[in-house]
N, C-alpha and C. Protein backbone atom coordinates (compact mmCIF):
# COMPACT_ATOMS: atom_id res chain seq x y z
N UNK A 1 0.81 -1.20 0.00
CA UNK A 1 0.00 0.00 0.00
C UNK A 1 0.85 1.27 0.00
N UNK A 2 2.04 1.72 1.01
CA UNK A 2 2.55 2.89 0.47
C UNK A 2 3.55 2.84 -0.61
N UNK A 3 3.48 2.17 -1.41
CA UNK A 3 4.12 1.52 -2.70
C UNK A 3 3.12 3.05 -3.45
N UNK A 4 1.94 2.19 -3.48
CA UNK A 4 1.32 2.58 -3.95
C UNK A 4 0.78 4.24 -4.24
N UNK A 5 0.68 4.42 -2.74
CA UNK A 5 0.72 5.96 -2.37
C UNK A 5 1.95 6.74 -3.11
N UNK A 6 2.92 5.95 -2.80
CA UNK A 6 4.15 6.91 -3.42
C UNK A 6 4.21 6.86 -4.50
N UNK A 7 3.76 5.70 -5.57
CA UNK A 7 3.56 5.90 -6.97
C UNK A 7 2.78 6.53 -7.72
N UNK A 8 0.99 6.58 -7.18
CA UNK A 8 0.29 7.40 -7.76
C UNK A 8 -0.14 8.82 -6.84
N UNK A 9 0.91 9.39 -6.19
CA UNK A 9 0.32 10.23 -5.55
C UNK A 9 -0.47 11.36 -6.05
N UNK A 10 0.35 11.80 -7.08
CA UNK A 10 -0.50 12.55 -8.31
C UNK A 10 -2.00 12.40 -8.73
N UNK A 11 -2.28 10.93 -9.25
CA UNK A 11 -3.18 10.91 -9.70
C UNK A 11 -4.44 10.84 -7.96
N UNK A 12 -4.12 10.40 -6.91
CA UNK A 12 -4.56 10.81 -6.20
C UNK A 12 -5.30 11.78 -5.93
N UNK A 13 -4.12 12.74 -5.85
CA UNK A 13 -4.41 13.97 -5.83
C UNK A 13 -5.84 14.41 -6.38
N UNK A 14 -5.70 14.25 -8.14
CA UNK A 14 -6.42 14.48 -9.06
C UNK A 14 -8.15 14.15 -8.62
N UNK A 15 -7.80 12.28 -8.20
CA UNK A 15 -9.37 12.19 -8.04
C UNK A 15 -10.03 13.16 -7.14
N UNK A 16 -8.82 13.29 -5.70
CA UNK A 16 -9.58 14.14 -4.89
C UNK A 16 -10.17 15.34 -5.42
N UNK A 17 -9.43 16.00 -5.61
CA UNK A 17 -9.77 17.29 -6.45
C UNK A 17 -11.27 17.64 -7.35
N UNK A 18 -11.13 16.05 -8.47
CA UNK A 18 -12.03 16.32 -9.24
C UNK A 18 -13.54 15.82 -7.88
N UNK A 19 -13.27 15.06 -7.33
CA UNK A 19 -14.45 14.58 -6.21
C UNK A 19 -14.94 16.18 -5.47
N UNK A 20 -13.84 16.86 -4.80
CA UNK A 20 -14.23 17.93 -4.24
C UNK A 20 -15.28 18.51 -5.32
N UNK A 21 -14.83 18.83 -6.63
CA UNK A 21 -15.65 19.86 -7.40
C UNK A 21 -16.98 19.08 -7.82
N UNK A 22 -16.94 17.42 -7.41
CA UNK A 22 -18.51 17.09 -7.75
C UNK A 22 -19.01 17.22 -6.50
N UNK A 23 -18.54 17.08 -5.49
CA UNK A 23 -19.50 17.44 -4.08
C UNK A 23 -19.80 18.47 -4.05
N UNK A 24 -19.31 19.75 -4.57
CA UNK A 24 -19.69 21.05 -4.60
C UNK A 24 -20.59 21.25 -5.38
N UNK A 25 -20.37 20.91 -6.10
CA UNK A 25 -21.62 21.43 -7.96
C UNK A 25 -22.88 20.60 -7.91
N UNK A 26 -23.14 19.31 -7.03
CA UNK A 26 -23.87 18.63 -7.15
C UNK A 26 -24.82 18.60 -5.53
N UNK A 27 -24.40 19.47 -4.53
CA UNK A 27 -24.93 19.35 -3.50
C UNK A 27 -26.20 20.15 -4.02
N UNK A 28 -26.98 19.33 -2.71
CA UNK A 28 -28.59 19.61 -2.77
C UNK A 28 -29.09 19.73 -1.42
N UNK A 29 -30.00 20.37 -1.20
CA UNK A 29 -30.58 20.47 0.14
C UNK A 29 -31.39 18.94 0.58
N UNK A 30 -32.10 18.80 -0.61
CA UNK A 30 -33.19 17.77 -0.40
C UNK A 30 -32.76 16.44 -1.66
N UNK A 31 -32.49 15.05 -0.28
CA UNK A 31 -31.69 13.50 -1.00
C UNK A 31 -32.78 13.22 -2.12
N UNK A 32 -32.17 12.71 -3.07
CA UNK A 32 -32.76 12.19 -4.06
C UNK A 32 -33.23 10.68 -3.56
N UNK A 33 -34.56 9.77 -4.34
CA UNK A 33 -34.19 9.23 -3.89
C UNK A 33 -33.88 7.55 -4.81
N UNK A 34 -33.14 8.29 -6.18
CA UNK A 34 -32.87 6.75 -6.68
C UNK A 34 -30.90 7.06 -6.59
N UNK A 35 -30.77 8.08 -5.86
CA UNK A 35 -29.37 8.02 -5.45
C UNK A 35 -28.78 7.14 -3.79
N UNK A 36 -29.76 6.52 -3.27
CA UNK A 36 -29.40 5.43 -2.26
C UNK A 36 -29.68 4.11 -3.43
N UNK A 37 -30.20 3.87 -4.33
CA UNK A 37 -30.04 2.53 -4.99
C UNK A 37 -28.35 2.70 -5.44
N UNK A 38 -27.99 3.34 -6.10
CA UNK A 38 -26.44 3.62 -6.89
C UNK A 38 -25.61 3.71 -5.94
N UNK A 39 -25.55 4.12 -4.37
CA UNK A 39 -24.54 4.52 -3.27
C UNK A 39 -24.82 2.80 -2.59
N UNK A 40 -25.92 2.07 -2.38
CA UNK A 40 -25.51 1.26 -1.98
C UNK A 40 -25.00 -0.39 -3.01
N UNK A 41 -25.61 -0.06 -4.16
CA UNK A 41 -24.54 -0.64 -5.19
C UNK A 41 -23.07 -0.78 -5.05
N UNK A 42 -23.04 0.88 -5.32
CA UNK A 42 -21.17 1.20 -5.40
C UNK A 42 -20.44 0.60 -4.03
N UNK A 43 -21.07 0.44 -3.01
CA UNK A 43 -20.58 0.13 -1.41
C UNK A 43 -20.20 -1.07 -1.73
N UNK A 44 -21.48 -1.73 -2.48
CA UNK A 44 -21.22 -3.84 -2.64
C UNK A 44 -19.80 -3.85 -3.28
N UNK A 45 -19.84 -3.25 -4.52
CA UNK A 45 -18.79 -3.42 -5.26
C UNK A 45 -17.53 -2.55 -4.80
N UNK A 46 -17.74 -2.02 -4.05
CA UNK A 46 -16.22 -1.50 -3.72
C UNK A 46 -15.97 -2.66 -2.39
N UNK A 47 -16.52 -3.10 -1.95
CA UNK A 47 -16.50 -3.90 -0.45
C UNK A 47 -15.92 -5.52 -1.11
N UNK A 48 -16.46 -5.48 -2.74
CA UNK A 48 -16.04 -7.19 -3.62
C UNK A 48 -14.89 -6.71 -3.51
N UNK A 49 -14.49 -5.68 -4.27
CA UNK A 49 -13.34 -5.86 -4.63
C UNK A 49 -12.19 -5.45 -3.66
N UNK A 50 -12.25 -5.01 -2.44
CA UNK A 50 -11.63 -4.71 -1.23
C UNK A 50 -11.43 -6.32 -0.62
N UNK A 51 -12.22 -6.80 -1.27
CA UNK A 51 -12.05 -8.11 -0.55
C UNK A 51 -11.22 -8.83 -1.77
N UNK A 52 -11.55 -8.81 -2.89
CA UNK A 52 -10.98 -9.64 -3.59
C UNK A 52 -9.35 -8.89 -3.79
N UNK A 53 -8.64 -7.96 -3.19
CA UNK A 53 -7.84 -6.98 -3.16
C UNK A 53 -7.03 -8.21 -1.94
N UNK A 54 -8.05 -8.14 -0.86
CA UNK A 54 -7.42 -8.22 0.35
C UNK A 54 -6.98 -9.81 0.36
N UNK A 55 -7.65 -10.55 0.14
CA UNK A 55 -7.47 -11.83 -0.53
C UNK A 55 -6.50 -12.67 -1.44
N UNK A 56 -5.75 -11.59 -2.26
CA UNK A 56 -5.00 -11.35 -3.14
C UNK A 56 -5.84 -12.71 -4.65
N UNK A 57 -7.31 -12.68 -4.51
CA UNK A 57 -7.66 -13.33 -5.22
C UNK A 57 -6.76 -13.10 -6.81
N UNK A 58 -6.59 -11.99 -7.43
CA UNK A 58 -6.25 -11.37 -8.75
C UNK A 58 -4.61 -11.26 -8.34
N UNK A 59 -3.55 -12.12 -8.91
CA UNK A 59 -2.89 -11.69 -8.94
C UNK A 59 -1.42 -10.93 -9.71
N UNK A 60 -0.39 -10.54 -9.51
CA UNK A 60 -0.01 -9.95 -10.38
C UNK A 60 -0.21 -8.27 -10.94
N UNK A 61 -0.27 -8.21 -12.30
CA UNK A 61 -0.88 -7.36 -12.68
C UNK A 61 -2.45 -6.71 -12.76
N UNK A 62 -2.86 -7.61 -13.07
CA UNK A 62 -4.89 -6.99 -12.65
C UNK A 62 -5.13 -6.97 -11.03
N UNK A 63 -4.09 -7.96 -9.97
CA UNK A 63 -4.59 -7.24 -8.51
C UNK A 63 -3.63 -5.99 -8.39
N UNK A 64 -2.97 -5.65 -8.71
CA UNK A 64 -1.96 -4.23 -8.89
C UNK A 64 -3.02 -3.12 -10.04
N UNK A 65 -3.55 -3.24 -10.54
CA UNK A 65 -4.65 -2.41 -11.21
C UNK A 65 -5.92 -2.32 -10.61
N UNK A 66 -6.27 -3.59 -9.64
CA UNK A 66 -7.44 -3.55 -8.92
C UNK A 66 -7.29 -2.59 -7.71
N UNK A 67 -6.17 -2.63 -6.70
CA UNK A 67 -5.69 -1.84 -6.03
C UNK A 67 -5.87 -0.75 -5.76
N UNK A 68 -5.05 -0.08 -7.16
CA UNK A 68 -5.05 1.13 -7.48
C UNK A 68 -6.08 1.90 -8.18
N UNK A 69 -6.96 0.82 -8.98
CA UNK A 69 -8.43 1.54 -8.83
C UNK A 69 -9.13 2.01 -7.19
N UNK A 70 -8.95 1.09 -6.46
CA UNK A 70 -9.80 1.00 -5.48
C UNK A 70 -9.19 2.53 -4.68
N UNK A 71 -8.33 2.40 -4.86
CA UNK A 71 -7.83 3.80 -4.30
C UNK A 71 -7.89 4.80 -4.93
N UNK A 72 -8.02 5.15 -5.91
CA UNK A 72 -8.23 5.99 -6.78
C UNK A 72 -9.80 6.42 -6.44
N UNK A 73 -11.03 5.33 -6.65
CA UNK A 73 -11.88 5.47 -5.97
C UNK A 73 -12.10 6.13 -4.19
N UNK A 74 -11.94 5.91 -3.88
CA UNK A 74 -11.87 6.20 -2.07
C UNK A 74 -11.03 7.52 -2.26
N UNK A 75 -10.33 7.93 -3.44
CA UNK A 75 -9.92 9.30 -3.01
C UNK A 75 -11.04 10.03 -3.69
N UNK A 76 -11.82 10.04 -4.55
CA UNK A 76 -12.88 10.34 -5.19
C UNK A 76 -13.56 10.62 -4.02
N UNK A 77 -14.40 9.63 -3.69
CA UNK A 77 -15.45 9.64 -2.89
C UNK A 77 -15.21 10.46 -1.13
N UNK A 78 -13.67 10.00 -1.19
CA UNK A 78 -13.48 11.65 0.12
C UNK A 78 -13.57 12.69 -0.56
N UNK A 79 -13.44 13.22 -1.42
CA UNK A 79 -13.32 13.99 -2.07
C UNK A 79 -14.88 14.72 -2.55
N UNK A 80 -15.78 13.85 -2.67
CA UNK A 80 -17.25 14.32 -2.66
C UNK A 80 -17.53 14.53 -1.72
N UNK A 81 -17.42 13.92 -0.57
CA UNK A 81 -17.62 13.90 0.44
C UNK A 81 -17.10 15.41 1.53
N UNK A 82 -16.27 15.77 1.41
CA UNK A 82 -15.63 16.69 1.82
C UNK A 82 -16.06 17.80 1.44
N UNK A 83 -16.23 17.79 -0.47
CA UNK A 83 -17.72 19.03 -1.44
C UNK A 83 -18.03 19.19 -0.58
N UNK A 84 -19.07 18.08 -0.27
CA UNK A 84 -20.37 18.00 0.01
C UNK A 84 -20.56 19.08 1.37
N UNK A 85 -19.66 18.65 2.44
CA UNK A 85 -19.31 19.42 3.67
C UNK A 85 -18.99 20.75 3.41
N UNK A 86 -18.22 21.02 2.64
CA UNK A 86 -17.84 22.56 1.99
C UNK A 86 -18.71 22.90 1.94
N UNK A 87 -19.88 22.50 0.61
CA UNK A 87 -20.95 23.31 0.48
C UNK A 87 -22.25 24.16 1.21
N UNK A 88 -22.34 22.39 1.98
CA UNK A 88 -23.62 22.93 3.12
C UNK A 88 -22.85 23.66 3.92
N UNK A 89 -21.90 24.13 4.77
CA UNK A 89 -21.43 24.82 5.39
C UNK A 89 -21.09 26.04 4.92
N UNK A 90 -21.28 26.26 3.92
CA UNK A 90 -21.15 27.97 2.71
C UNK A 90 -22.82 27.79 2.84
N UNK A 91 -23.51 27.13 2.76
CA UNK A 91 -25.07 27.30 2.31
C UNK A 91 -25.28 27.68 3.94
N UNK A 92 -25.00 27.11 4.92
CA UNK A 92 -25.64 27.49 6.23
C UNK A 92 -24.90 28.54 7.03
N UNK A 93 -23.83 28.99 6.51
CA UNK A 93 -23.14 29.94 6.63
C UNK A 93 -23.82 31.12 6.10
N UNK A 94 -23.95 31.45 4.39
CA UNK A 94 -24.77 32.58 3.53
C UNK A 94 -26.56 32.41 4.58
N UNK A 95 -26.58 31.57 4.56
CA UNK A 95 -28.37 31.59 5.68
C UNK A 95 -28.31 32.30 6.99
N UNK A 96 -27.14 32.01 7.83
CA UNK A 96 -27.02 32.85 8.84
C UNK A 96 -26.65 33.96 8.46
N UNK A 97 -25.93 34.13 8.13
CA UNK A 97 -25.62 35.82 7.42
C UNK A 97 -27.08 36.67 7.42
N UNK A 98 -27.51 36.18 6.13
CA UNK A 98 -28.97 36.42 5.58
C UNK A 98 -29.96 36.80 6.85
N UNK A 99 -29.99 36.03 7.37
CA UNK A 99 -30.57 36.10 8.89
C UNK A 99 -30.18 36.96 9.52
N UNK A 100 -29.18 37.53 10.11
CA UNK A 100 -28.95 38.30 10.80
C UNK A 100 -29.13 39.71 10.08
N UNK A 101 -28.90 39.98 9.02
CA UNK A 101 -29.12 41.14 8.51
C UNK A 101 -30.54 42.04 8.22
C-alpha cells in the first residue's frame, strides 16, 4: 500500500480534487431518492473488490490495477464527500448571514 501511495500520488491527488468539485456542484438540500439505490450498489462493489484486493484473489498485474483503482476510488469519494461538507457549510453559513441582517 505505500508503494502505492508513493507511486500514484498525483493521480490521487487528481481524483480528490475532481471529487471535491462534484461534491460542490452537485450538493442539494433535499436527497434524491434513486441516489441510495447507486450509493448502496457502489458500497457492494467497492467492499467485492476490497475483498478480492485483500485476498489477493487477482494476482499480479490486474490485482496491482485492482488496487489502485480501489484507491483511486476512495480518493474520489473523500473527495465528494468533503464538497459536500464545503458546500452545506457555505449554504448554512450565507443563511445565517442572511438572517442576521
Amino acid at each position: 500500500m505505500p508503494y502505492l501511495l508513493a507511486s500514484h500520488w498525483l493521480w490521487l491527488l487528481i481524483a480528490l480534487a475532481i471529487g471535491l468539485v462534484i461534491g460542490w456542484v452537485t450538493w442539494r438540500r433535499e436527497p434524491d431518492g434513486w441516489v441510495d439505490g447507486w450509493v448502496s450498489l457502489t458500497a457492494i462493489a467497492f467492499l467485492v473488490g476490497a475483498a478480492i484486493a485483500a485476498f489477493k484473489l487477482l494476482p499480479n498485474r490486474p490485482g496491482y490495477w485492482l488496487e489502485v483503482a480501489l484507491l483511486l476510488f476512495m480518493a474520489y469519494v473523500i473527495g465528494c464527500f468533503l464538497g459536500w461538507l464545503m458546500r452545506q457549510n457555505h449554504a448554512m453559513t450565507a443563511a445565517m448571514d442572511k438572517a442576521m441582517s
